[in-house]
PDB file of N, CA and C in Angstrom:
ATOM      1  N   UNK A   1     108.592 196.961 198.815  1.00  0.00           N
ATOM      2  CA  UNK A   1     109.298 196.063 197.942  1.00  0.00           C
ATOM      3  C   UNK A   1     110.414 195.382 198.721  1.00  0.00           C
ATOM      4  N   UNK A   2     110.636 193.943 198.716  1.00  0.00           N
ATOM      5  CA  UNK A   2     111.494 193.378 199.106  1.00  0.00           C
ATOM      6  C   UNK A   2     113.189 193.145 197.976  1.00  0.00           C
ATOM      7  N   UNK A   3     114.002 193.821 199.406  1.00  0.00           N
ATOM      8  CA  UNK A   3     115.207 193.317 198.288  1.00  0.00           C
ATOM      9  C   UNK A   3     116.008 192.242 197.923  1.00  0.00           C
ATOM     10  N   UNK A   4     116.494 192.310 196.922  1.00  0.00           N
ATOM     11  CA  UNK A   4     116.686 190.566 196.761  1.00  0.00           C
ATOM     12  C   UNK A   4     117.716 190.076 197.586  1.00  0.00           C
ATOM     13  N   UNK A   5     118.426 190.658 197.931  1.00  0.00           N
ATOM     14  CA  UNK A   5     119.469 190.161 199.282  1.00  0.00           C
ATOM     15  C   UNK A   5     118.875 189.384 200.083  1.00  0.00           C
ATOM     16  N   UNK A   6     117.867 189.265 200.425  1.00  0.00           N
ATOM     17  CA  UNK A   6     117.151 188.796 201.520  1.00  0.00           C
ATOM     18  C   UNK A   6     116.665 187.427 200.966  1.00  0.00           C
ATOM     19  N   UNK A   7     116.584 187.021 199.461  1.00  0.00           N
ATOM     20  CA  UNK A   7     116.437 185.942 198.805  1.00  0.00           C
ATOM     21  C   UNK A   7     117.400 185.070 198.949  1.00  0.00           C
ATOM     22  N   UNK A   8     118.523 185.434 199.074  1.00  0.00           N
ATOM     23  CA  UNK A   8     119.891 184.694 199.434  1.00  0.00           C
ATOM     24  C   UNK A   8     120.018 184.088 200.645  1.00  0.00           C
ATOM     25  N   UNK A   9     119.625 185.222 201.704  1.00  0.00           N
ATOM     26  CA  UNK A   9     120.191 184.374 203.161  1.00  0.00           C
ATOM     27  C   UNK A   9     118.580 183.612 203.344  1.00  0.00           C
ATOM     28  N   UNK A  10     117.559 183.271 202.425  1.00  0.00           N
ATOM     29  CA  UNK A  10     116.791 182.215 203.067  1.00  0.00           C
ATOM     30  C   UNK A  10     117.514 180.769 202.763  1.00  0.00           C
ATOM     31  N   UNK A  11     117.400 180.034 203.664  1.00  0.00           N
ATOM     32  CA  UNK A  11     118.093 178.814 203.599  1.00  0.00           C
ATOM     33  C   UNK A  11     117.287 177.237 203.917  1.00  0.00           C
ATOM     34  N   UNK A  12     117.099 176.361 203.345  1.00  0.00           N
ATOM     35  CA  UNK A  12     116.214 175.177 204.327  1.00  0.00           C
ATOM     36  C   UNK A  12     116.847 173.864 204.888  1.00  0.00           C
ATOM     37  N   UNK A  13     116.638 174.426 206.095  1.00  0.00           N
ATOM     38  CA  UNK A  13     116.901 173.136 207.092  1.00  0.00           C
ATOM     39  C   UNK A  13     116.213 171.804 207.056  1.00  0.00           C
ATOM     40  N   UNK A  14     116.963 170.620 207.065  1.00  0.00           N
ATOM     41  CA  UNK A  14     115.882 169.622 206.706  1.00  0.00           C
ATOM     42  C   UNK A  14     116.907 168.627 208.463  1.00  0.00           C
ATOM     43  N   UNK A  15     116.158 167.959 208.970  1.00  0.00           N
ATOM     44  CA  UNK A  15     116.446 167.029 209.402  1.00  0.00           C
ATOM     45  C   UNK A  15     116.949 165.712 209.030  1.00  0.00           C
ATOM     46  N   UNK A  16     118.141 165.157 209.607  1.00  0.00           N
ATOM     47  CA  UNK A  16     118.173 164.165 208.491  1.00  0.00           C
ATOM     48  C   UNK A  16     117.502 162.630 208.862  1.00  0.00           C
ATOM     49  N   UNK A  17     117.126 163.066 209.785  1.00  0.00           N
ATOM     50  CA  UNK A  17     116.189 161.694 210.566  1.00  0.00           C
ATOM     51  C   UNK A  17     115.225 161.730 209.360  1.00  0.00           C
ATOM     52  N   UNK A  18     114.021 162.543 209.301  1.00  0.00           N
ATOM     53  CA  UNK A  18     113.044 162.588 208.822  1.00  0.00           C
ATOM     54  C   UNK A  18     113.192 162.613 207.298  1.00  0.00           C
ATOM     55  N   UNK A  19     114.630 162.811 206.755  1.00  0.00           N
ATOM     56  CA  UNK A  19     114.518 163.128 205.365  1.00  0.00           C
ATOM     57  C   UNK A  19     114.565 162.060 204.600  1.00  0.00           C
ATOM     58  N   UNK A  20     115.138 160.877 205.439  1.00  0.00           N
ATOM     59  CA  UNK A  20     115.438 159.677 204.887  1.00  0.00           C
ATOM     60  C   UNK A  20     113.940 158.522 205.468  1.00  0.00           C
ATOM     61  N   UNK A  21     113.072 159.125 205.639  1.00  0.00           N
ATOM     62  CA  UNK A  21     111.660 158.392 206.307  1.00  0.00           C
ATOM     63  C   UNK A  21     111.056 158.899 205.192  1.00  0.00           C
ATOM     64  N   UNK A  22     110.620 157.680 204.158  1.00  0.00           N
ATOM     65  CA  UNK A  22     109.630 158.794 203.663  1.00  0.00           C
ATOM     66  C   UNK A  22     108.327 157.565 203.566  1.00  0.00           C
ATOM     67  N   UNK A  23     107.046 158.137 203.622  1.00  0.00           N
ATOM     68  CA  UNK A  23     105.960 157.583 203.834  1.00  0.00           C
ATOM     69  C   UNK A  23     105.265 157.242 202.588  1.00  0.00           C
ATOM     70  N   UNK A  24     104.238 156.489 202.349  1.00  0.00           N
ATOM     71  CA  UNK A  24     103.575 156.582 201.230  1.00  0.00           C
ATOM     72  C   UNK A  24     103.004 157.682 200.053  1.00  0.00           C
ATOM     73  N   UNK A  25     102.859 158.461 201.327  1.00  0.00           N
ATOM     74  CA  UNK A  25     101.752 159.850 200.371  1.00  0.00           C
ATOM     75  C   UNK A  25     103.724 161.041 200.464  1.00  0.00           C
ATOM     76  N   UNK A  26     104.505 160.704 200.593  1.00  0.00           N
ATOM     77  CA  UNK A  26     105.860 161.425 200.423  1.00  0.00           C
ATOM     78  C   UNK A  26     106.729 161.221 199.425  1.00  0.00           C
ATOM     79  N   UNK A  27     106.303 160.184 198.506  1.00  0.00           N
ATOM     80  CA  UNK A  27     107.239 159.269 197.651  1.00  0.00           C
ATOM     81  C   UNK A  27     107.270 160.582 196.769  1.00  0.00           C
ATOM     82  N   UNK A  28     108.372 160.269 195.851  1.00  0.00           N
ATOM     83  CA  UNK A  28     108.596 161.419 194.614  1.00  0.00           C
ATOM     84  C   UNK A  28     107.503 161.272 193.849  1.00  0.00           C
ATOM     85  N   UNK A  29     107.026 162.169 193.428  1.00  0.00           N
ATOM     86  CA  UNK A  29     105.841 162.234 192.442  1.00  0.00           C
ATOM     87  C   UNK A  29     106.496 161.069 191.011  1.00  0.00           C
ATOM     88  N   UNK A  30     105.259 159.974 190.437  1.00  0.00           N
ATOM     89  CA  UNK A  30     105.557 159.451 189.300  1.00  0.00           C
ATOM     90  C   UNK A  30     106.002 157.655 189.928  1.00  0.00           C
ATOM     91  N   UNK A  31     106.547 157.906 191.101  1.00  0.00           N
ATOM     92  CA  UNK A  31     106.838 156.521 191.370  1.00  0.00           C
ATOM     93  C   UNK A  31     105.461 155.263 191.426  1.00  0.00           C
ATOM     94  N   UNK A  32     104.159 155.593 191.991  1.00  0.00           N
ATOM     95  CA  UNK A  32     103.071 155.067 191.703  1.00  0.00           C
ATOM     96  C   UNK A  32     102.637 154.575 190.595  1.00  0.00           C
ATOM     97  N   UNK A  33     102.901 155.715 189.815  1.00  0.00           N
ATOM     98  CA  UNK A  33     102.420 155.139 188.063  1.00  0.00           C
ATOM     99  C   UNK A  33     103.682 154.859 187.049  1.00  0.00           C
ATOM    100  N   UNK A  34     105.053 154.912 187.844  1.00  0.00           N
ATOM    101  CA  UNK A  34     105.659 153.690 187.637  1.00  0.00           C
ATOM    102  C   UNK A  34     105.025 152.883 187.492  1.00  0.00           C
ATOM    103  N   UNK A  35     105.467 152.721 188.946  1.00  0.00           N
ATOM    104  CA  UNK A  35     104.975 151.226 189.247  1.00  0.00           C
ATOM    105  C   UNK A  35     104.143 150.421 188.532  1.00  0.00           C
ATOM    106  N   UNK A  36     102.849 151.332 188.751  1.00  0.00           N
ATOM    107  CA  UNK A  36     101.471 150.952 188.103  1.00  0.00           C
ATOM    108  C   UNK A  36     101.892 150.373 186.348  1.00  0.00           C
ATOM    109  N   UNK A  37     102.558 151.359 185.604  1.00  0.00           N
ATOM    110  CA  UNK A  37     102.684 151.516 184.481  1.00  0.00           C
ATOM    111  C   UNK A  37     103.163 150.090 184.588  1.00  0.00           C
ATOM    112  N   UNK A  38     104.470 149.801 185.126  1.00  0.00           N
ATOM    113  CA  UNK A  38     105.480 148.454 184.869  1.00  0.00           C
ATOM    114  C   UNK A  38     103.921 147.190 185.089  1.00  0.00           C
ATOM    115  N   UNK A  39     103.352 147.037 186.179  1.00  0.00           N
ATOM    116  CA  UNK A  39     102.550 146.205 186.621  1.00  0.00           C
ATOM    117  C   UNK A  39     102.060 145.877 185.256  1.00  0.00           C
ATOM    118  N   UNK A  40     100.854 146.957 185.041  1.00  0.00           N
ATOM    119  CA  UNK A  40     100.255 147.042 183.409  1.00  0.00           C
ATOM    120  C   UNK A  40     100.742 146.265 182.560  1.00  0.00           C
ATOM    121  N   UNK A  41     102.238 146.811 182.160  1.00  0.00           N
ATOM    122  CA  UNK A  41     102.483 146.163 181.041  1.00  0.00           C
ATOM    123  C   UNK A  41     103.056 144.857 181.038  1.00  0.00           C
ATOM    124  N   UNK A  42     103.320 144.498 182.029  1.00  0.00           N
ATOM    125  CA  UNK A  42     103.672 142.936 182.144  1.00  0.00           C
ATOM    126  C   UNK A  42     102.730 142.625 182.438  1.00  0.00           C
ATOM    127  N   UNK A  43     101.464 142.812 182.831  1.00  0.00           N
ATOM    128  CA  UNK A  43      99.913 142.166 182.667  1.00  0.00           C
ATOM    129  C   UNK A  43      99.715 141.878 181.477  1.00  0.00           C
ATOM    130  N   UNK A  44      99.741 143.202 180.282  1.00  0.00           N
ATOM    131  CA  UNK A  44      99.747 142.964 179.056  1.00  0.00           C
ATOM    132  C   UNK A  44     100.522 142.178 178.223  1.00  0.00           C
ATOM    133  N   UNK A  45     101.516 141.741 178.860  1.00  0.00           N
ATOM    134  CA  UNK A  45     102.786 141.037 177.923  1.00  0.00           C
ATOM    135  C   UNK A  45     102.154 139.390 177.918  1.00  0.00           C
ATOM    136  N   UNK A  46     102.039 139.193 179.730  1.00  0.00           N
ATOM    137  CA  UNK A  46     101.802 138.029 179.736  1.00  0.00           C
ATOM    138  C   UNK A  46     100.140 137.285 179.068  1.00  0.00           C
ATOM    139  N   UNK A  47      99.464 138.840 178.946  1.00  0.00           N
ATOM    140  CA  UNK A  47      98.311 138.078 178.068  1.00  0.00           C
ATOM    141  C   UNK A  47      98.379 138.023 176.771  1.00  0.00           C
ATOM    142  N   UNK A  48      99.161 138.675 176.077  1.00  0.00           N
ATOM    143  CA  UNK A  48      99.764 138.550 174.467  1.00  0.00           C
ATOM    144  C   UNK A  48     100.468 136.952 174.623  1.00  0.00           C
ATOM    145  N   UNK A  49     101.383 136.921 175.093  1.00  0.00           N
ATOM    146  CA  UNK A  49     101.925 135.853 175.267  1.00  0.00           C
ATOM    147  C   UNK A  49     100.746 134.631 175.236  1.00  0.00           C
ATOM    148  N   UNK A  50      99.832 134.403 176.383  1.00  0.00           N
ATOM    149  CA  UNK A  50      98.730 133.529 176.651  1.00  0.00           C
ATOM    150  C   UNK A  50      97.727 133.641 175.416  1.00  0.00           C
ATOM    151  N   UNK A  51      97.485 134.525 174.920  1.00  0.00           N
ATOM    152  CA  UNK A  51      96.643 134.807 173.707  1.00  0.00           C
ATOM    153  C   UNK A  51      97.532 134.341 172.045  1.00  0.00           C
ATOM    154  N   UNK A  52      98.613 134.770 172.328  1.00  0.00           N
ATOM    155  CA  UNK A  52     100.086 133.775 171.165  1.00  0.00           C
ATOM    156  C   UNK A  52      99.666 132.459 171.166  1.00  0.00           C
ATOM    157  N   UNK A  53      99.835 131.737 172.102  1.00  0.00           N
ATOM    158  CA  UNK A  53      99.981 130.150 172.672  1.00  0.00           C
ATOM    159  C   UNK A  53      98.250 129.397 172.372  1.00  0.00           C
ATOM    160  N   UNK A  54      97.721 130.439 172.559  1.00  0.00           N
ATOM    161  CA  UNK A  54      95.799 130.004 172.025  1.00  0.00           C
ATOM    162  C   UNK A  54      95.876 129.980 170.837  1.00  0.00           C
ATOM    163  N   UNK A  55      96.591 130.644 169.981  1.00  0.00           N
ATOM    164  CA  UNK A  55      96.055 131.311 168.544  1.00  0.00           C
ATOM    165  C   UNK A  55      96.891 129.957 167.692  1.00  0.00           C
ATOM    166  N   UNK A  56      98.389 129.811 168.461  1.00  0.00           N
ATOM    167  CA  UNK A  56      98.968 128.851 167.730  1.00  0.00           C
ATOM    168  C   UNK A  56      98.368 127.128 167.989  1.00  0.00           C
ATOM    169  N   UNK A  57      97.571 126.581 169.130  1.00  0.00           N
ATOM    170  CA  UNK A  57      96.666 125.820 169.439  1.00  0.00           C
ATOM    171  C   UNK A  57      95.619 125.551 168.065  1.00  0.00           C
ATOM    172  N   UNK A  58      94.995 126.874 168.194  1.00  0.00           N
ATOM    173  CA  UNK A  58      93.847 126.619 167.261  1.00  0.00           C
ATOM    174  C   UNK A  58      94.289 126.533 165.826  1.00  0.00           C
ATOM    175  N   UNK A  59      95.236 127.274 165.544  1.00  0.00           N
ATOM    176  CA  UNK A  59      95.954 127.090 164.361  1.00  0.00           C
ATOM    177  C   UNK A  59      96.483 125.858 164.124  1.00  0.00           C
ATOM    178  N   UNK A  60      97.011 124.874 165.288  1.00  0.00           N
ATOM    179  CA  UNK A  60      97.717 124.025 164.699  1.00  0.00           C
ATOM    180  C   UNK A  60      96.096 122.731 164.856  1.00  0.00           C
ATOM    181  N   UNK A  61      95.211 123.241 165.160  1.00  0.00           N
ATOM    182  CA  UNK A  61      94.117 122.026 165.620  1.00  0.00           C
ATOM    183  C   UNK A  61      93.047 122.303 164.177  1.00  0.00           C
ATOM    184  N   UNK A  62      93.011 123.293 163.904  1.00  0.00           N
ATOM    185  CA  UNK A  62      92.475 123.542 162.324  1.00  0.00           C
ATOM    186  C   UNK A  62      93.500 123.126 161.146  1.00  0.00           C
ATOM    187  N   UNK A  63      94.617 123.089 161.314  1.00  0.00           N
ATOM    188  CA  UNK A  63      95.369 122.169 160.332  1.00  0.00           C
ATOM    189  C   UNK A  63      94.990 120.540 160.108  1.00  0.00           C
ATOM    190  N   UNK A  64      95.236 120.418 161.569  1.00  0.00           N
ATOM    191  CA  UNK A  64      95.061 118.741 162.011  1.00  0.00           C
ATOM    192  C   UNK A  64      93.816 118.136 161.838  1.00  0.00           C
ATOM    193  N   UNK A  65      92.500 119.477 161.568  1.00  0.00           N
ATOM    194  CA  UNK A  65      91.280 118.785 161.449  1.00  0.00           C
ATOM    195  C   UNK A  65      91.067 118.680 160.224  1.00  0.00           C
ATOM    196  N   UNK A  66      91.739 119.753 159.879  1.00  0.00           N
ATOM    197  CA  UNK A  66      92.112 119.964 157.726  1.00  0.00           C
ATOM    198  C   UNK A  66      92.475 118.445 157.103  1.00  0.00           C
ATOM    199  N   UNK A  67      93.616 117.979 157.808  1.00  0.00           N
ATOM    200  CA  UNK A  67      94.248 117.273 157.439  1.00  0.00           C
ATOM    201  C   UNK A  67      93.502 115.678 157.684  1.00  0.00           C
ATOM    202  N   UNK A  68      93.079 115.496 158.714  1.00  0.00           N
ATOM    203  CA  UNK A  68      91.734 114.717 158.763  1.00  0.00           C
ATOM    204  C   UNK A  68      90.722 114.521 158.217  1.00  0.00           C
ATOM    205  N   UNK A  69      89.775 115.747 157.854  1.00  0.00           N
ATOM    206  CA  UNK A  69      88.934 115.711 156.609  1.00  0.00           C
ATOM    207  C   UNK A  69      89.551 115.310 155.534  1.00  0.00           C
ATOM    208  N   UNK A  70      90.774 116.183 154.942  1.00  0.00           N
ATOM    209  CA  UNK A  70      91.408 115.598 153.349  1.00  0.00           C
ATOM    210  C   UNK A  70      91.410 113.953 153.667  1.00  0.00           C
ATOM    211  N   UNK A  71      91.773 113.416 154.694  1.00  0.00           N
ATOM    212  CA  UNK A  71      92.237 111.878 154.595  1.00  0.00           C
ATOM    213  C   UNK A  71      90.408 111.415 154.655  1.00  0.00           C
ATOM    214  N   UNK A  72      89.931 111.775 154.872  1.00  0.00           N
ATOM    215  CA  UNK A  72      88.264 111.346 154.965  1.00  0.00           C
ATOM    216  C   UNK A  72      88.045 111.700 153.740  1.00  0.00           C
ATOM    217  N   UNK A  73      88.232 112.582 152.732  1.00  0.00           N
ATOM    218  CA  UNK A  73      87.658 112.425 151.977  1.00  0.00           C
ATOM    219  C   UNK A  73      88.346 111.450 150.609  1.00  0.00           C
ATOM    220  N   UNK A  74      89.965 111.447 150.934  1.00  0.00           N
ATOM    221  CA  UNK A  74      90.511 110.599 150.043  1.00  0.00           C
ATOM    222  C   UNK A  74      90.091 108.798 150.242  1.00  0.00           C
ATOM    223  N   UNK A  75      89.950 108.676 151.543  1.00  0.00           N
ATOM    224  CA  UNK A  75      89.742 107.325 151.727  1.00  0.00           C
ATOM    225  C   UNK A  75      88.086 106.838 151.338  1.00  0.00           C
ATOM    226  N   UNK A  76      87.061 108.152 150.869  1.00  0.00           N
ATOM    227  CA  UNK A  76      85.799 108.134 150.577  1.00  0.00           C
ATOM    228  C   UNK A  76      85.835 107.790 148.906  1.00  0.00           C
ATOM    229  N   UNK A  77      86.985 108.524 148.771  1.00  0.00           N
ATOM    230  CA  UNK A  77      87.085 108.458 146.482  1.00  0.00           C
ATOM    231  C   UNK A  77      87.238 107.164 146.791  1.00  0.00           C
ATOM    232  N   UNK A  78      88.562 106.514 147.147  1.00  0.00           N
ATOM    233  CA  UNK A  78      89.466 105.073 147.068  1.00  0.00           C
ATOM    234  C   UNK A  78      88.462 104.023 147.153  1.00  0.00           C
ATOM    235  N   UNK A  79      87.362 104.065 148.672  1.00  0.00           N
ATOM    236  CA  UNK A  79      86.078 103.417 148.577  1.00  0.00           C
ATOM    237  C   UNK A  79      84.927 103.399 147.242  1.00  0.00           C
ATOM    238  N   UNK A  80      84.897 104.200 146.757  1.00  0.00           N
ATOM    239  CA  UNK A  80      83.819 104.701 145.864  1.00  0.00           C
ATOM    240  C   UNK A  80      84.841 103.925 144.417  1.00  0.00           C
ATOM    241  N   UNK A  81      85.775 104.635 144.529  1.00  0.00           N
ATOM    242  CA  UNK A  81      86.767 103.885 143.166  1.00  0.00           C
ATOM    243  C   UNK A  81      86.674 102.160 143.355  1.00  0.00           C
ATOM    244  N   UNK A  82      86.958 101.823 144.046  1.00  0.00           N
ATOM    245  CA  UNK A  82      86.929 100.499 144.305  1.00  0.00           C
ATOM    246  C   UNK A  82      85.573  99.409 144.052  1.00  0.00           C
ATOM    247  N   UNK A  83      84.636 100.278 144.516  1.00  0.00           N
ATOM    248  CA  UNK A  83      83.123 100.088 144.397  1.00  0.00           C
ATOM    249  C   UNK A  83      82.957  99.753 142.756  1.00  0.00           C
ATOM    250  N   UNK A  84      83.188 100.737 142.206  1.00  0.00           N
ATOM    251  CA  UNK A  84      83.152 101.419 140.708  1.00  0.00           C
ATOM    252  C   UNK A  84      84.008 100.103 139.927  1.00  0.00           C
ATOM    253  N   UNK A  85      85.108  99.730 140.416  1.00  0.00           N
ATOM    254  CA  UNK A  85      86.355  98.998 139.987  1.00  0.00           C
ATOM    255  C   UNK A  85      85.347  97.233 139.571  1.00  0.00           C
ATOM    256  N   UNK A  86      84.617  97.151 141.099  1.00  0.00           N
ATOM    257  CA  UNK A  86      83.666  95.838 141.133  1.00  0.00           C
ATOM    258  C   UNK A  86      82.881  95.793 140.106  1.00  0.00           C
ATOM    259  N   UNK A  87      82.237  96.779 140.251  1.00  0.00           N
ATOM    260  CA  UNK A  87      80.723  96.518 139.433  1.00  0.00           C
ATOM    261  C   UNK A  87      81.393  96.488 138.061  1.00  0.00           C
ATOM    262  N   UNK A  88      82.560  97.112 137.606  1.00  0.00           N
ATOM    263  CA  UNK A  88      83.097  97.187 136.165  1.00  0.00           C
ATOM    264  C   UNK A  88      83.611  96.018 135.851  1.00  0.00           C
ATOM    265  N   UNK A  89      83.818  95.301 136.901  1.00  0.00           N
ATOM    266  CA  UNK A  89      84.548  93.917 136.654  1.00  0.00           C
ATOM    267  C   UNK A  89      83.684  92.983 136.265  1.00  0.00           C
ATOM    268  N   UNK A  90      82.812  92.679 137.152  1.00  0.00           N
ATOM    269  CA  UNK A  90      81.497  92.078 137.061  1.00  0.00           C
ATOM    270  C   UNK A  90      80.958  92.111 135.230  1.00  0.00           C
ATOM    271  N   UNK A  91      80.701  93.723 134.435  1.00  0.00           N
ATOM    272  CA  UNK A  91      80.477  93.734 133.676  1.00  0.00           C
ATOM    273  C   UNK A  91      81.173  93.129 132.827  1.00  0.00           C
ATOM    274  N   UNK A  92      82.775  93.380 132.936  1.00  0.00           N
ATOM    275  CA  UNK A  92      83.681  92.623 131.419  1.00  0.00           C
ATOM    276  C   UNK A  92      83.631  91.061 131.608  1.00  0.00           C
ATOM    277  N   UNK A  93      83.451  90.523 133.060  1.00  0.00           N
ATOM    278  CA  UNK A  93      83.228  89.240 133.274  1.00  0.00           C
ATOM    279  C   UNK A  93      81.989  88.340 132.445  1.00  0.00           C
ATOM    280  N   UNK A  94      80.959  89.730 132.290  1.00  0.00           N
ATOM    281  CA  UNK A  94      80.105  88.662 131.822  1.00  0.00           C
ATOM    282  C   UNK A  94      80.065  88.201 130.928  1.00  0.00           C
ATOM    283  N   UNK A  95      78.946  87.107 130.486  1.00  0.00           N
ATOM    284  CA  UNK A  95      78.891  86.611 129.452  1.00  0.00           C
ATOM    285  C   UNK A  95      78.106  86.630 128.543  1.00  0.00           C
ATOM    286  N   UNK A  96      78.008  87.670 127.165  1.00  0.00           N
ATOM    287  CA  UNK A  96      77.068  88.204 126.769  1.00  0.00           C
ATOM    288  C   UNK A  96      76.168  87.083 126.080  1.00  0.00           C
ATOM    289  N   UNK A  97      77.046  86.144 125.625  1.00  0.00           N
ATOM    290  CA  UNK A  97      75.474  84.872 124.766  1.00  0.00           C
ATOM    291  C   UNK A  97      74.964  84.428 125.977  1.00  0.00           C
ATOM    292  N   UNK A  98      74.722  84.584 127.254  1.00  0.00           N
ATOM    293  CA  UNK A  98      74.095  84.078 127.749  1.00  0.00           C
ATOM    294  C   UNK A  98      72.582  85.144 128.427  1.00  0.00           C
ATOM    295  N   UNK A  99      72.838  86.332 127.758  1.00  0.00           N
ATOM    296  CA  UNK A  99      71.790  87.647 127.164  1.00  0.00           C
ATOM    297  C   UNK A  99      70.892  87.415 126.401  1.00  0.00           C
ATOM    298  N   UNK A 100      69.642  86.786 126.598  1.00  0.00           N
ATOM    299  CA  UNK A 100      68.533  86.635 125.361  1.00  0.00           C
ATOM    300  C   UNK A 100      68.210  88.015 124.595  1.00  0.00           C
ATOM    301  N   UNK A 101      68.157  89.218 125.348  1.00  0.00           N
ATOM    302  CA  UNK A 101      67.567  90.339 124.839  1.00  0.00           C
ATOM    303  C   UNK A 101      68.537  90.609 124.645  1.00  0.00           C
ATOM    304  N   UNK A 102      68.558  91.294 122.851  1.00  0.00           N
ATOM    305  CA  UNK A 102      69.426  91.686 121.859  1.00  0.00           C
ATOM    306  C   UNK A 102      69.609  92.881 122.164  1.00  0.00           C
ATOM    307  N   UNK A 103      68.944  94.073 122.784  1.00  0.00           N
ATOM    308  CA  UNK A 103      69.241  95.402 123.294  1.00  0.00           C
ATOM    309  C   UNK A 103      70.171  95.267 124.687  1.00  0.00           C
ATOM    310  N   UNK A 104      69.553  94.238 125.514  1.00  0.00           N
ATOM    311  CA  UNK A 104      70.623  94.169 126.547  1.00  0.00           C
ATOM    312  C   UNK A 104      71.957  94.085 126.289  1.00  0.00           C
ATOM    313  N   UNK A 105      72.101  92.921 125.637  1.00  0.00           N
ATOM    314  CA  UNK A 105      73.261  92.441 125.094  1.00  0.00           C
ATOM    315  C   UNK A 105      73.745  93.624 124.556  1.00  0.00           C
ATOM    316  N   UNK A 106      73.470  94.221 123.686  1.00  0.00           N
ATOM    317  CA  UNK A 106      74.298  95.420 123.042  1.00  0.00           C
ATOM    318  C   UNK A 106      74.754  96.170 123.835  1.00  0.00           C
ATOM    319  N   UNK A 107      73.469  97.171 124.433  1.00  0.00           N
ATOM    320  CA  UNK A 107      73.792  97.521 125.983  1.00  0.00           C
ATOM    321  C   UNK A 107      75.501  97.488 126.582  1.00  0.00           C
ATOM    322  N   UNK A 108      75.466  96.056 127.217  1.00  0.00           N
ATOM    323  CA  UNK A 108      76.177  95.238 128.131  1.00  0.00           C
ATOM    324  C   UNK A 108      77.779  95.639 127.017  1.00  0.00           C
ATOM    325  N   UNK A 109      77.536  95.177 125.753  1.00  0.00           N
ATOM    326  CA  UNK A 109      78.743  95.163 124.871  1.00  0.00           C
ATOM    327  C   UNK A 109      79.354  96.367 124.344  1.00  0.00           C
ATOM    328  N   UNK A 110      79.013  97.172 124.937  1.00  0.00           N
ATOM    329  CA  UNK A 110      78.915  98.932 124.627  1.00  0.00           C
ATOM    330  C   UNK A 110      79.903  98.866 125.803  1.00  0.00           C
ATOM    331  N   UNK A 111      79.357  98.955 126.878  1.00  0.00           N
ATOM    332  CA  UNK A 111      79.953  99.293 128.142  1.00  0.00           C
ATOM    333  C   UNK A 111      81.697  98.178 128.474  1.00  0.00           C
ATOM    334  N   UNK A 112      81.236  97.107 128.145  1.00  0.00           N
ATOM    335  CA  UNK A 112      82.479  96.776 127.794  1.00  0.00           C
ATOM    336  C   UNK A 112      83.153  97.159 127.318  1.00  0.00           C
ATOM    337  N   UNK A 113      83.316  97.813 126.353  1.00  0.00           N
ATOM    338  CA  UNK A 113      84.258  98.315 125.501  1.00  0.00           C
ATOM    339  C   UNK A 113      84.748  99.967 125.993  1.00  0.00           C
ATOM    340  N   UNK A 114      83.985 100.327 126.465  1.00  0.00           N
ATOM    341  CA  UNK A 114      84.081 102.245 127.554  1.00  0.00           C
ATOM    342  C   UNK A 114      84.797 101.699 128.580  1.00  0.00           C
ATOM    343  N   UNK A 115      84.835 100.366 129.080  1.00  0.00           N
ATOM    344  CA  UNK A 115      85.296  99.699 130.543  1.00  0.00           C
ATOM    345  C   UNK A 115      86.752  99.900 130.078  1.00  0.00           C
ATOM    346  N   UNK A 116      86.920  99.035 128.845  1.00  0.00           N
ATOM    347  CA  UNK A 116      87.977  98.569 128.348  1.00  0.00           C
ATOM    348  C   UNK A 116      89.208  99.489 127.583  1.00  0.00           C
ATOM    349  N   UNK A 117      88.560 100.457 127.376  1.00  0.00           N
ATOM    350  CA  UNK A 117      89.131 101.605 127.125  1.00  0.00           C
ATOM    351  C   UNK A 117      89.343 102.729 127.922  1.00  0.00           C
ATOM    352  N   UNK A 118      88.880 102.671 128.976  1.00  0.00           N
ATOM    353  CA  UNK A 118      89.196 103.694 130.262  1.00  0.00           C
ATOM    354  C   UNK A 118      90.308 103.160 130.722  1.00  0.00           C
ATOM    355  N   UNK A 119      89.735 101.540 130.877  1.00  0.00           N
ATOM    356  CA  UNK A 119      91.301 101.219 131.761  1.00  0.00           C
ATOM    357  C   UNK A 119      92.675 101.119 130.654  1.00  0.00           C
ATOM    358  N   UNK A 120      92.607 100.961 129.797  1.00  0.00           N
ATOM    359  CA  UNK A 120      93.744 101.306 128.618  1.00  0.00           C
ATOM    360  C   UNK A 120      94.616 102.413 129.237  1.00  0.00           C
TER     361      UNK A 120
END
């Protein structure tokens, strides 16, 4: 059995040339995956970031195409209304005694009056 006295006077000598050299495979354990770790996550930051800047792109280019269709389809009613506006005009314009057929004429004098009362 060793006595513990002898635990005391061991002592370690280090050089101080060599203590302050330290090599790759000498580094303190953890500094690598530091490192590594820091690398990582600013890899990851900057692709959140780059993946942010896409998402708000497409977001703002699906608004803008939104907003394009709505104007395509309002300027499609306004056309169509307008269309609608003619041919209704045409009708109150005409001139029904000049209608030989008594069903036409009625017809024609019907719709005048639905013309004439819408636009009321």
């Amino acid at each position: 059995m060793v006595p513990s006295s002898n635990l005391s006077s061991f002592s370690i000598h280090l050089n101080e040339d060599i203590a302050g050299d330290y090599t790759s495979s000498d580094r303190p354990l953890g500094v690598k995956k530091a490192k590594l770790k820091k690398k990582l996550d600013e890899s990851f930051s900057s692709a959140l970031k780059c993946l942010h800047a896409d998402n708000e792109k497409f977001v703002e280019s699906l608004a803008n195409a939104t907003a394009e269709k709505e104007k395509g389809r309002l300027m499609k009613s306004r056309v169509l209304d307008l269309k609608e506006f003619k041919e209704e005009n045409k009708i109150l314009l005409l001139d029904l005694n000049s209608i030989s057929d008594p069903i036409a004429r009625e017809t024609f004098r019907q719709e005048k009056i639905r013309i004439s009362e819408k636009r009321a």
